[in-house]
C-alpha atoms as a PDB file:
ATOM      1  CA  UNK A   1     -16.876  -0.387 -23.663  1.00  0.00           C
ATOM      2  CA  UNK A   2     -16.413  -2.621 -26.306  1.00  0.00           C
ATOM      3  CA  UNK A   3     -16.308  -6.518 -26.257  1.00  0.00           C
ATOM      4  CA  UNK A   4     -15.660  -8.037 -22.548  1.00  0.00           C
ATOM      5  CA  UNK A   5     -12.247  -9.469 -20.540  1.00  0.00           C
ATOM      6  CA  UNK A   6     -12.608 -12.551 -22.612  1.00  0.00           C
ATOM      7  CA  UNK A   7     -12.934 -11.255 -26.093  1.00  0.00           C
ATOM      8  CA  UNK A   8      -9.311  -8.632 -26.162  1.00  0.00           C
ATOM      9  CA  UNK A   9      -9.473  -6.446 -28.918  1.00  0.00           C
ATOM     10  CA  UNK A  10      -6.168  -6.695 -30.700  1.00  0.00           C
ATOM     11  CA  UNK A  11      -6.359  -4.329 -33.446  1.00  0.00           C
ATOM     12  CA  UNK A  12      -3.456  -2.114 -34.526  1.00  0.00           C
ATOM     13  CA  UNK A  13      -1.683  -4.110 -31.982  1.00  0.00           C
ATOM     14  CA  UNK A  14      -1.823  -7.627 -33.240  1.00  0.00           C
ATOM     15  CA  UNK A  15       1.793  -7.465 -34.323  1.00  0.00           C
ATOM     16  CA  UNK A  16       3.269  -6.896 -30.929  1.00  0.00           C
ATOM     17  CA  UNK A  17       0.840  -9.585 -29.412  1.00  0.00           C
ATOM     18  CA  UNK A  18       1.744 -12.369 -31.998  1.00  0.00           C
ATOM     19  CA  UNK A  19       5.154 -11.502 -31.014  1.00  0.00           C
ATOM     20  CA  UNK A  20       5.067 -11.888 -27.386  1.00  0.00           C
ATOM     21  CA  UNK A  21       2.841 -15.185 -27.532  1.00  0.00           C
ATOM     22  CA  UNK A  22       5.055 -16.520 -29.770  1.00  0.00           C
ATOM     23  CA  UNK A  23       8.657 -15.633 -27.932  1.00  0.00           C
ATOM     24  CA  UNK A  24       7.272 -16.205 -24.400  1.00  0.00           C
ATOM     25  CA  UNK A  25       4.631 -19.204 -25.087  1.00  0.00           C
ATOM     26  CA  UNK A  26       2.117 -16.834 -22.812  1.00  0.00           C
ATOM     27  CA  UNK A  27      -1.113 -16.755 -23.660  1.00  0.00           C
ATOM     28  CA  UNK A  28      -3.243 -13.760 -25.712  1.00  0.00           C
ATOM     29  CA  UNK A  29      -4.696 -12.477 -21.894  1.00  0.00           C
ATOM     30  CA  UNK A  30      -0.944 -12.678 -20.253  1.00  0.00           C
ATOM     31  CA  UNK A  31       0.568 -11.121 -23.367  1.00  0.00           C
ATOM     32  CA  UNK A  32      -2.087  -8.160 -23.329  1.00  0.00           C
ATOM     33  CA  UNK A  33      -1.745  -7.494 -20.019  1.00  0.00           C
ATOM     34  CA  UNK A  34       1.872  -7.694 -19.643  1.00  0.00           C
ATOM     35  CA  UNK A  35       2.381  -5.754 -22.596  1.00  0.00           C
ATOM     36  CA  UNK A  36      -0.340  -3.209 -21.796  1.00  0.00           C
ATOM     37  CA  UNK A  37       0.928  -2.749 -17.917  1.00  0.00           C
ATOM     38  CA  UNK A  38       4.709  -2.142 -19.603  1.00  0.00           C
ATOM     39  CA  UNK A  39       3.597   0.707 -21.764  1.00  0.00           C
ATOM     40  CA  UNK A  40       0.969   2.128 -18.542  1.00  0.00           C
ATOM     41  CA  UNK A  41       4.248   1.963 -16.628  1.00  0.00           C
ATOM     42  CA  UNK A  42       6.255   3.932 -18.807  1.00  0.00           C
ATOM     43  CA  UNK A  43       3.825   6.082 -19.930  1.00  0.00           C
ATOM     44  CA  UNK A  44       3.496   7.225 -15.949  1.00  0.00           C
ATOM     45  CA  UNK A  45       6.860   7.561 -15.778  1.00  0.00           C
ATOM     46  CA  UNK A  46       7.702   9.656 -18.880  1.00  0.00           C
ATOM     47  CA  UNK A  47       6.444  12.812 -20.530  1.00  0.00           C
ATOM     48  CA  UNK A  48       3.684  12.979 -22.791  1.00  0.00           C
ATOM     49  CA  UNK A  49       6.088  13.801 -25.568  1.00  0.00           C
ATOM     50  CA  UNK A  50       8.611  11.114 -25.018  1.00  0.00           C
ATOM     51  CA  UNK A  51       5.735   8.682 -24.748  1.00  0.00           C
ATOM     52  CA  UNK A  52       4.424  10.079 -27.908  1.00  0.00           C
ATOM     53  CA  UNK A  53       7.487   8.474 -29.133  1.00  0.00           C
ATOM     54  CA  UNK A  54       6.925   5.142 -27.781  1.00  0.00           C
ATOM     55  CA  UNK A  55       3.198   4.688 -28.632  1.00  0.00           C
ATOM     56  CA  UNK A  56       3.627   6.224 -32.499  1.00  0.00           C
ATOM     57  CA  UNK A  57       6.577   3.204 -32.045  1.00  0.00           C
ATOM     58  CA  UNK A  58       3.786   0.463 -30.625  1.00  0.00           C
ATOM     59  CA  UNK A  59       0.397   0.569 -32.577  1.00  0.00           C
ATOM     60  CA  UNK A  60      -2.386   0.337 -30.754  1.00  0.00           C
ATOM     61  CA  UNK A  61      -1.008   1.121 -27.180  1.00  0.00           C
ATOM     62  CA  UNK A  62      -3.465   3.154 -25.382  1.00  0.00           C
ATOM     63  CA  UNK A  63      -5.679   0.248 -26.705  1.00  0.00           C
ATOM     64  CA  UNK A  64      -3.510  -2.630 -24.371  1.00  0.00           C
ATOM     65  CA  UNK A  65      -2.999   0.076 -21.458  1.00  0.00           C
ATOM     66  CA  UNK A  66      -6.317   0.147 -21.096  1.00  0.00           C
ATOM     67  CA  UNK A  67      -7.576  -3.553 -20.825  1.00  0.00           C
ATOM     68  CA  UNK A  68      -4.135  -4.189 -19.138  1.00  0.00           C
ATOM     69  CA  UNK A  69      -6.123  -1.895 -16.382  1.00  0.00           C
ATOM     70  CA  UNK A  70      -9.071  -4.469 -16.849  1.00  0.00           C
ATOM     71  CA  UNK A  71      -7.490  -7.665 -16.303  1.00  0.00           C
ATOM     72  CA  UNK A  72      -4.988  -6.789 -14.189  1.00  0.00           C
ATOM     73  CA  UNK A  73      -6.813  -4.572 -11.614  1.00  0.00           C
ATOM     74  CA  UNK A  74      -4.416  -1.919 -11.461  1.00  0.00           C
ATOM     75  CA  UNK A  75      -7.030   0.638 -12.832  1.00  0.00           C
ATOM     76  CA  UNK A  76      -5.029   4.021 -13.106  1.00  0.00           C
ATOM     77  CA  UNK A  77      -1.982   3.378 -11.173  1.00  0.00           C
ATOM     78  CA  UNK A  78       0.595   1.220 -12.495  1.00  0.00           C
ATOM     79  CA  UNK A  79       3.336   2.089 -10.002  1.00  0.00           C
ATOM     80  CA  UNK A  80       6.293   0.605 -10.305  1.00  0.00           C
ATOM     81  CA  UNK A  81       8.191  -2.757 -12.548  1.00  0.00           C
ATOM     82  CA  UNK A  82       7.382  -4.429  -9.419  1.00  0.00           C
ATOM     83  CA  UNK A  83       3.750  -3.489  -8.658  1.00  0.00           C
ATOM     84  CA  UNK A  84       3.326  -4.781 -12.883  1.00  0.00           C
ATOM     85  CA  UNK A  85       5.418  -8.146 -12.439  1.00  0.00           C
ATOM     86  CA  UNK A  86       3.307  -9.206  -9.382  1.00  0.00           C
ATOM     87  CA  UNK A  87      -0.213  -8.129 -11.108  1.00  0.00           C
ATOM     88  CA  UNK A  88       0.865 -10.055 -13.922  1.00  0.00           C
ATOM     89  CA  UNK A  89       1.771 -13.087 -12.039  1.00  0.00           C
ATOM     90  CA  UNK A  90      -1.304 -13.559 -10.997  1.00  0.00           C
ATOM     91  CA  UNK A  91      -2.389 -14.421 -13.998  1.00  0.00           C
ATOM     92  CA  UNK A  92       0.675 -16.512 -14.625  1.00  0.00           C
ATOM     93  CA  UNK A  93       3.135 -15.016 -15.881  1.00  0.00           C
ATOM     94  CA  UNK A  94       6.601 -14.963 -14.110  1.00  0.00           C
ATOM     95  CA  UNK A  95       9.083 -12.104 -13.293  1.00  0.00           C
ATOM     96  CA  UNK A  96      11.335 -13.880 -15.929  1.00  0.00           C
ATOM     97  CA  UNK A  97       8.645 -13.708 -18.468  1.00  0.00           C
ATOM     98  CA  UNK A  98       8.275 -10.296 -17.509  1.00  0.00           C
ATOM     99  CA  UNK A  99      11.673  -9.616 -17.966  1.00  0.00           C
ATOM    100  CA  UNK A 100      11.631 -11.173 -21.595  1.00  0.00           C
ATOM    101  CA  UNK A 101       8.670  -8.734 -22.527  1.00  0.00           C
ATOM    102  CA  UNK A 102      10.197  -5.937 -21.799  1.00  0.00           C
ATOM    103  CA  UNK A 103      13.355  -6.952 -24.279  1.00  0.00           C
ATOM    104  CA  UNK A 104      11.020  -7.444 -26.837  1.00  0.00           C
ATOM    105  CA  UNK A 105       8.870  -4.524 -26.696  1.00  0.00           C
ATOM    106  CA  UNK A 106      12.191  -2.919 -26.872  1.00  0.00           C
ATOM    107  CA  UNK A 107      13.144  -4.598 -29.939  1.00  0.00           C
ATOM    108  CA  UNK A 108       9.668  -4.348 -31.355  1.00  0.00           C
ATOM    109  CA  UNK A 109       9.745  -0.821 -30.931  1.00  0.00           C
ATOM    110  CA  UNK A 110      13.187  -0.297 -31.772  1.00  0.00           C
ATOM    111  CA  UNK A 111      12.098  -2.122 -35.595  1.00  0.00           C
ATOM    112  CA  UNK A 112       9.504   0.991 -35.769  1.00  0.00           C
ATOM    113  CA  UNK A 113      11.098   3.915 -34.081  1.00  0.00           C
ATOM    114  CA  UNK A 114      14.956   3.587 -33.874  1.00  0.00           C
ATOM    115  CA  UNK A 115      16.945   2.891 -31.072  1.00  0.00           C
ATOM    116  CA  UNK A 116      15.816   5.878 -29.110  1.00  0.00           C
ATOM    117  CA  UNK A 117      12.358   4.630 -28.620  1.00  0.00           C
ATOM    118  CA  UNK A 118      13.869   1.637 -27.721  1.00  0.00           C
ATOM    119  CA  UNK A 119      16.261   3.512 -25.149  1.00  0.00           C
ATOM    120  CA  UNK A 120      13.525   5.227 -23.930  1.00  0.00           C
ATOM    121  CA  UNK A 121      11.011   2.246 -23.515  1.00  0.00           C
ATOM    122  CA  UNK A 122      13.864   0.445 -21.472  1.00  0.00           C
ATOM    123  CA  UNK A 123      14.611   3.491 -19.290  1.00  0.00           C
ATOM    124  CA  UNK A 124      11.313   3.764 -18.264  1.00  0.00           C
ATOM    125  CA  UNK A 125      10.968   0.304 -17.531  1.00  0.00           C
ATOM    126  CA  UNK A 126      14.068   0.063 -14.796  1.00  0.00           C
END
C-alpha cells in the first residue's frame, strides 16, 4: 500500500478535495473520508454500470473509497448514510457537514457528467 493514514494520496482527485475543504472548512483527512465513504455508499447501493457513471464523473474515486475504508474503519461495508455520518463524526465532522458534501459531490459531479450523474449520486445517497 502506498504512503500511510497521514500522507492521503490525492491524485486525480485533488479537484473534488480542494472543493470540499474549501466549502466545508474540513480538513484534507475529514474531506477524504467523507468524500470517499459517499462514493463506497453509493457504489454499494448501485450497479456497477450506473456507478461507472459516477466514478468516470469523480476522478480518482476508487482511490478515496479506499482510504475512506482506512480512516474510517468501515473496511468493506459502508452500510447505510447513517452508518457513514457517524464514522465520519468521529473524526469531526458533523451530520450537517455531511449533508453539505453530499450537495457538492453532486454538483461536482454534475460539472463533469450532467445532471444524471448528479441524480444518480443523490439517489444513492438518501
Amino acid at each position: 500500500m502506498m504512503g500511510c493514514s497521514s500522507g492521503l494520496e490525492l491524485g486525480d482527485a485533488s479537484g473534488l478535495i480542494n472543493v470540499l475543504t474549501g466549502i466545508l472548512g474540513v480538513n484534507q483527512s475529514q474531506a477524504v473520508a467523507g468524500a470517499g465513504s459517499l462514493l463506497g455508499l453509493a457504489s454499494e447501493k448501485l450497479g456497477s454500470q450506473d456507478f461507472a457513471k459516477i466514478a468516470s464523473a469523480v476522478p480518482g474515486s476508487s482511490n478515496l473509497i479506499k482510504q475512506a475504508r482506512d480512516l474510517t474503519g468501515l473496511g468493506n461495508n459502508f452500510g447505510s448514510l447513517a452508518k457513514v455520518t457517524s464514522a465520519i463524526g468521529k473524526m469531526g465532522v458533523t451530520p450537517d457537514q455531511v449533508t453539505k458534501m453530499a450537495g457538492s459531490m453532486g454538483d461536482f459531479a454534475a460539472k463533469t457528467g450532467g445532471e444524471s450523474v448528479k441524480d444518480l449520486l443523490m439517489g444513492a445517497l438518501k
